[in-house]
Protein backbone atom coordinates (compact mmCIF):
# COMPACT_ATOMS: atom_id res chain seq x y z
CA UNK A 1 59.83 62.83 24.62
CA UNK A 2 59.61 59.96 22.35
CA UNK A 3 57.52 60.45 19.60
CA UNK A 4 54.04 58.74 19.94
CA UNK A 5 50.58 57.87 17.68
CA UNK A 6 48.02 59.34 18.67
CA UNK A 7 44.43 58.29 17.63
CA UNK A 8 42.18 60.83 19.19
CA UNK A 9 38.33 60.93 18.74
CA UNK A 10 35.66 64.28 18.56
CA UNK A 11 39.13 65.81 17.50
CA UNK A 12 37.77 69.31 15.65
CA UNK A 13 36.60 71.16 18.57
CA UNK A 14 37.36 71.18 22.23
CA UNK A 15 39.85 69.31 24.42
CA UNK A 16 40.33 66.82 21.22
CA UNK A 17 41.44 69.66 19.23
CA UNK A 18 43.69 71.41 21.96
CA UNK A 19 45.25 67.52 22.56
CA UNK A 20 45.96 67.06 18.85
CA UNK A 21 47.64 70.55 17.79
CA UNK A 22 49.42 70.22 21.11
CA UNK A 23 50.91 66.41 20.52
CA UNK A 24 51.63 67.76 16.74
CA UNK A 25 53.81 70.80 17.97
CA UNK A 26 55.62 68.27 20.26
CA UNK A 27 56.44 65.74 17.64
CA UNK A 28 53.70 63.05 17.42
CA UNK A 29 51.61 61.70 14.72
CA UNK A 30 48.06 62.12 15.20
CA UNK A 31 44.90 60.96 13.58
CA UNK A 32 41.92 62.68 14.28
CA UNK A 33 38.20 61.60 14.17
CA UNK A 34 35.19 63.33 12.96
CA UNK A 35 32.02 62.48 12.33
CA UNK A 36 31.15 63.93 8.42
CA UNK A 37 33.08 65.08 5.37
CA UNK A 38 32.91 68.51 5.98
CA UNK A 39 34.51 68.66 8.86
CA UNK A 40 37.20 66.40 8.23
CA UNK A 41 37.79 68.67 5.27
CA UNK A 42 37.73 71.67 7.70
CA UNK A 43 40.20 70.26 10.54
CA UNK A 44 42.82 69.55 7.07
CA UNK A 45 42.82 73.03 6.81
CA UNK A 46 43.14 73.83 10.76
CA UNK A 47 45.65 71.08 11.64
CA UNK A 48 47.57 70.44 8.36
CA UNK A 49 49.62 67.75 9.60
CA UNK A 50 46.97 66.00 11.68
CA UNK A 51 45.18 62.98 9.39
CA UNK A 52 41.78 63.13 9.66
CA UNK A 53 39.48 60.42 10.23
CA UNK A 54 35.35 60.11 9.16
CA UNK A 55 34.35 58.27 12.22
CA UNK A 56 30.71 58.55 13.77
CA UNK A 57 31.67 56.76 17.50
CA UNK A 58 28.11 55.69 17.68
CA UNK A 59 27.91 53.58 14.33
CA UNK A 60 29.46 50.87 16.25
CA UNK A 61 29.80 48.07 13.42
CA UNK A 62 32.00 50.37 11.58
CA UNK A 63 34.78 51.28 14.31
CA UNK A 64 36.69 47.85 14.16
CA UNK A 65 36.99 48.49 10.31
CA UNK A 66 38.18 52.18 11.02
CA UNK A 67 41.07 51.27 13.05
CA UNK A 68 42.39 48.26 11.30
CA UNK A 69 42.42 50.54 8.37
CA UNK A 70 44.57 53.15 10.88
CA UNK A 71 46.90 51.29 12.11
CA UNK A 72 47.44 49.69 8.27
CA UNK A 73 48.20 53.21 7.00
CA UNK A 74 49.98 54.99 9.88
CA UNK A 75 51.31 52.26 11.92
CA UNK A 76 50.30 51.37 15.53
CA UNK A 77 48.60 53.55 17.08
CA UNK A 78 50.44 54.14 20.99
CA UNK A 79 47.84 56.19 23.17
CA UNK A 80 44.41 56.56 22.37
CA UNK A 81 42.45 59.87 23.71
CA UNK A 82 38.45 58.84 24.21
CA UNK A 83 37.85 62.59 23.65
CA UNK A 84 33.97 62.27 21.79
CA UNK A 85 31.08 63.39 23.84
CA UNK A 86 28.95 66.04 24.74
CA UNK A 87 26.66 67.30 27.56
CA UNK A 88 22.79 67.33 28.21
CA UNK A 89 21.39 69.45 30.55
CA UNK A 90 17.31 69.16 31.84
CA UNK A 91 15.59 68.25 34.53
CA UNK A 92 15.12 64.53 34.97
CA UNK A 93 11.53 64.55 35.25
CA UNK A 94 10.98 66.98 32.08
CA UNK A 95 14.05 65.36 29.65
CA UNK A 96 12.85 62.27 27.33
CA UNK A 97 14.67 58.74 27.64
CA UNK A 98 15.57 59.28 24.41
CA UNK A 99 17.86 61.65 24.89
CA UNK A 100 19.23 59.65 27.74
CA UNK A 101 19.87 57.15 25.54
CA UNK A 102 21.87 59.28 22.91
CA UNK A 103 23.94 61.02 25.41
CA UNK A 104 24.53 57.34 26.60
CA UNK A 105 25.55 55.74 23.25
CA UNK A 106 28.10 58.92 22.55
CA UNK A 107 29.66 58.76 26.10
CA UNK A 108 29.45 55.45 27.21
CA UNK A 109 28.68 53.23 24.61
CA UNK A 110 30.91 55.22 22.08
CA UNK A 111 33.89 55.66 23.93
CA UNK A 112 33.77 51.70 25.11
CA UNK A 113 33.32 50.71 21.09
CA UNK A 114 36.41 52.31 20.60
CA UNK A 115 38.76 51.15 23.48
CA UNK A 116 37.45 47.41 22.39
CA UNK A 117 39.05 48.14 18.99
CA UNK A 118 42.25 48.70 20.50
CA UNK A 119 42.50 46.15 23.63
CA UNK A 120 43.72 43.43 21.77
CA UNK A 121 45.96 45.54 20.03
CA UNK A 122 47.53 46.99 22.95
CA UNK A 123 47.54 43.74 24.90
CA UNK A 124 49.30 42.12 22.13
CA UNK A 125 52.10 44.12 21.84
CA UNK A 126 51.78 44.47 25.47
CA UNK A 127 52.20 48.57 25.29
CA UNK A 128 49.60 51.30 25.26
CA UNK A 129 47.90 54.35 27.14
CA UNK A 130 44.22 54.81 27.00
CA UNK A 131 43.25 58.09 28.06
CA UNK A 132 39.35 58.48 28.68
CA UNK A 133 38.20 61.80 29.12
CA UNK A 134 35.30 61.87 31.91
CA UNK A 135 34.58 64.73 33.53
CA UNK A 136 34.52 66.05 37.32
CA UNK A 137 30.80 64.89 36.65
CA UNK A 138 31.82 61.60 36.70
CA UNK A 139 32.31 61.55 40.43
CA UNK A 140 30.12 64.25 41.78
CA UNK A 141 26.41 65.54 40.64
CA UNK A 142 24.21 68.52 40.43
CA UNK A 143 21.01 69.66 39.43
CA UNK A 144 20.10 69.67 35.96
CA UNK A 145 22.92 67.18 34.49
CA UNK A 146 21.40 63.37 35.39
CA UNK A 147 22.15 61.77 32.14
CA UNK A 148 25.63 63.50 32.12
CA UNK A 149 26.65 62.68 35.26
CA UNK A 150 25.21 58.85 34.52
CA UNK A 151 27.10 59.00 31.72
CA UNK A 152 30.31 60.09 32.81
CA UNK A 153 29.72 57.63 35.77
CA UNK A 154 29.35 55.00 33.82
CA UNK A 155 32.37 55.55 31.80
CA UNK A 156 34.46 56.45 35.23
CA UNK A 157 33.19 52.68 36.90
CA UNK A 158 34.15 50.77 33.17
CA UNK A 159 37.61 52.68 32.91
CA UNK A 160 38.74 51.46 36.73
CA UNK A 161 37.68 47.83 35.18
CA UNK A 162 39.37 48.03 32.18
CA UNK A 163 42.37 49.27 34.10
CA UNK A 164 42.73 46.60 36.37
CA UNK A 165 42.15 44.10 33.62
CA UNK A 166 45.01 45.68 31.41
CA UNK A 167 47.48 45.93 33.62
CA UNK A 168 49.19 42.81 33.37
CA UNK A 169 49.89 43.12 29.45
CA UNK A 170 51.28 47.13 30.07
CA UNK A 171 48.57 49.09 29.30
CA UNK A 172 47.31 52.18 31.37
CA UNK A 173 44.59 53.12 31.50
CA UNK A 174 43.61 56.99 33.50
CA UNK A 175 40.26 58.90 33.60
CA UNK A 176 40.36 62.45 32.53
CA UNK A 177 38.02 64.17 35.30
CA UNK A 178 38.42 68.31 33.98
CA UNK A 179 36.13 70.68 35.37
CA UNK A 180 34.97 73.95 34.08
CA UNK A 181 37.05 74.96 30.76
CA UNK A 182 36.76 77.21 27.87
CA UNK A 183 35.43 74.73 25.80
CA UNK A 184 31.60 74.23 23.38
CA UNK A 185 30.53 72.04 26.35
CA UNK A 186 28.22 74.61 27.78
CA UNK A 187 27.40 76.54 24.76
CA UNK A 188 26.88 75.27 21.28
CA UNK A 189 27.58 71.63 21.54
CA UNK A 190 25.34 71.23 24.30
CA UNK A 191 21.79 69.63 23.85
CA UNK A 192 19.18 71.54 26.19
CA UNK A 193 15.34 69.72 27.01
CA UNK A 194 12.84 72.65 27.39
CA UNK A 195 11.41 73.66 30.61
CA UNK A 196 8.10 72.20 31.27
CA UNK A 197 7.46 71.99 35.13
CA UNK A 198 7.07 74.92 36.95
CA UNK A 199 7.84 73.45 39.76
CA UNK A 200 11.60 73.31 39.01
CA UNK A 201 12.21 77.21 38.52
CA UNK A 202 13.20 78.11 41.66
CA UNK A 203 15.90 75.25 41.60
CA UNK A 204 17.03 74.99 38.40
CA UNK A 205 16.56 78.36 36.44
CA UNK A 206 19.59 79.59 38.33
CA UNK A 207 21.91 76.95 37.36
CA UNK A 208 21.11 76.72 33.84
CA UNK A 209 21.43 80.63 33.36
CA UNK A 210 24.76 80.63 35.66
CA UNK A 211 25.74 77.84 33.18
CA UNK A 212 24.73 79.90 29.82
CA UNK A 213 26.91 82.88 31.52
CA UNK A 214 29.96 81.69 31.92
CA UNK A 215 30.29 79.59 29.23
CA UNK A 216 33.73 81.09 27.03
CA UNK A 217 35.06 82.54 30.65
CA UNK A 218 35.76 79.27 32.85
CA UNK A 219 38.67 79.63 34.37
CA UNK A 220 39.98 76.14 32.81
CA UNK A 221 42.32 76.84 29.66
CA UNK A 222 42.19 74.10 26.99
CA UNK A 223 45.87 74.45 26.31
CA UNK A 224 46.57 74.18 29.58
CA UNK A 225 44.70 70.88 29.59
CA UNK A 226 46.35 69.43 26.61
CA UNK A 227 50.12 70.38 28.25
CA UNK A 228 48.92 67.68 31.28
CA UNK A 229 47.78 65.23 29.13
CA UNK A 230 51.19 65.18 27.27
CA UNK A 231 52.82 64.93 30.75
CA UNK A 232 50.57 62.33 31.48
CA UNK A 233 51.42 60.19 28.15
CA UNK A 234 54.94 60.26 29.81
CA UNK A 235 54.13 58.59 32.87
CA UNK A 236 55.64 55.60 33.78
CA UNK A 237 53.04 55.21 37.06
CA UNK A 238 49.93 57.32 35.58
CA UNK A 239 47.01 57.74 37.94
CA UNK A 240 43.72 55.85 37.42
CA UNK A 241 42.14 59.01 37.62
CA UNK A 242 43.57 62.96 36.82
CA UNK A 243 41.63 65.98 38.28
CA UNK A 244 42.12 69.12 35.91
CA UNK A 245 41.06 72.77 36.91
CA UNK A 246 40.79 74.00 40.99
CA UNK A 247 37.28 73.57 40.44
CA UNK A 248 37.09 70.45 39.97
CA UNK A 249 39.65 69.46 43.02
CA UNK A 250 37.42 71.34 45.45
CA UNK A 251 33.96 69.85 44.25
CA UNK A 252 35.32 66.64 44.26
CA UNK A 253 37.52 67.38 47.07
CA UNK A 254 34.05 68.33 49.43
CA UNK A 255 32.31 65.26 48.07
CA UNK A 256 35.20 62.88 49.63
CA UNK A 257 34.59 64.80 52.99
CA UNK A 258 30.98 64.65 52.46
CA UNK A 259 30.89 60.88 51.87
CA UNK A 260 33.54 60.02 55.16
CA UNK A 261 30.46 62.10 57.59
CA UNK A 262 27.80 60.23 55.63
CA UNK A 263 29.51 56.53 56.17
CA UNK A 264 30.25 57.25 59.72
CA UNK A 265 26.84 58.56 60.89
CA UNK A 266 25.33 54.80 59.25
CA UNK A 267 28.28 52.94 60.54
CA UNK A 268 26.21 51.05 62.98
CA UNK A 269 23.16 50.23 60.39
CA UNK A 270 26.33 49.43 57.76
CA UNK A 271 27.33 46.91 60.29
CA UNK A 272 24.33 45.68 61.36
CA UNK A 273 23.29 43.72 58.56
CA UNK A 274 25.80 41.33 59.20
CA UNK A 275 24.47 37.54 60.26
């Protein structure tokens, strides 16, 4: 394995961190973003030889500046991991568009900031991997998750795009889709609306206290996660998409059967509406 830069973003906790101190045992260089002082002070300590980054993926105007100062220190920067985000959970009805439109500009709107700072580069010196970590809930739903699920979505439909559109200069470009792990996601680093609607209990009580008791104890190692990713770095014919965790192959996996019965029993309305 050839040794690699690595710019990865939200890289103190989580996947990010499990993909940096894994690419830094194997040999690569790695910068790491975070979004204040403190903790880029803090991931120093935890990573030494992983340089740490201030860089908040939302304040937009500033992440063109951040990575021309990068790749001016450290060199070009080979695969970048769109690792920043986090998850809301509330029911649509009770959760504020405001917080739909945070969770948007940190998944969506973040993560495509960032990828723009590098496309030129990439297609340039026609090279580059572009890793962007959705999530399992970026091709199936449930209860309780809209504006992640939108989110991830979003990020899943702009990643085939920018896929297809970088292909001819030699850039991949795969999808990240992990499901459960023994990550924050659940626990701290996720942002919970307060119940309102009584209405709701008997559907989503459940879910969000299933959710609050397992998080710590999914199944889905980190580690694990990061080992794939550097396998996946390697690839000379990556996937557009890469399911991670059993979970998220049989969710995803009943969704695909779900949609074939669904198409066929509207097949003759589908092909009606041609003149």
């Amino acid at each position: 394995m050839s040794g690699k830069t690595f710019f990865i973003t939200g890289s103190n906790s989580g996947f990010g961190l499990a993909i940096a101190s894994a690419a830094l045992q194997a040999g690569h260089r790695v910068i790491g973003t975070v979004r204040s002082q403190a903790s880029r002070t803090a991931l120093a300590k935890t990573l030494p030889g992983l340089r740490p980054v201030v860089c908040d993926v939302t304040a937009f105007d500033r992440i063109d500046d951040v990575v021309r100062q990068v790749e001016d220190e450290h060199g070009p920067v080979d695969v970048l991991i769109n690792n920043a985000g986090y998850g809301h959970e509330g029911v649509l009805e009770e959760s504020p568009i405001d917080e739909m439109r945070r969770q948007f500009d940190v998944n969506v709107f973040g993560a495509v900031a960032v990828a723009k700072a590098f496309l030129p580069r990439f297609r340039a010196r026609r090279r580059g991997f572009i890793v962007n970590v959705t999530s399992m809930g970026g091709i199936i739903t449930m209860p309780g998750i809209a504006y992640y699920c939108g989110s991830k979505f979003a990020l899943q439909g702009i990643s085939e795009v920018m896929r297809a559109e970088m292909a001819p200069f030699g850039v991949h470009v795969t999808t990240l889709c992990p499901g459960s792990f023994r990550t924050d996601w659940a626990g701290r680093s996720m942002v919970r609306t307060e119940r309102s609607i009584a209405d709701y209990d008997a559907l989503f009580d459940p879910i969000r206290e299933a959710r609050q008791a397992i998080s710590g104890k999914q199944r889905g190692d980190p580690a694990k996660l990061a080992a794939a990713v550097l396998d996946l770095i390697e690839s000379d014919n990556p996937p557009p998409q890469l399911l991670l965790g059993s979970d998220a192959l049989k969710h995803v996996s009943d969704r695909i059967v779900r949609l074939q019965q669904e198409i066929e029993a509207w097949k003759s309305v589908t092909v009606s509406t041609d003149g």
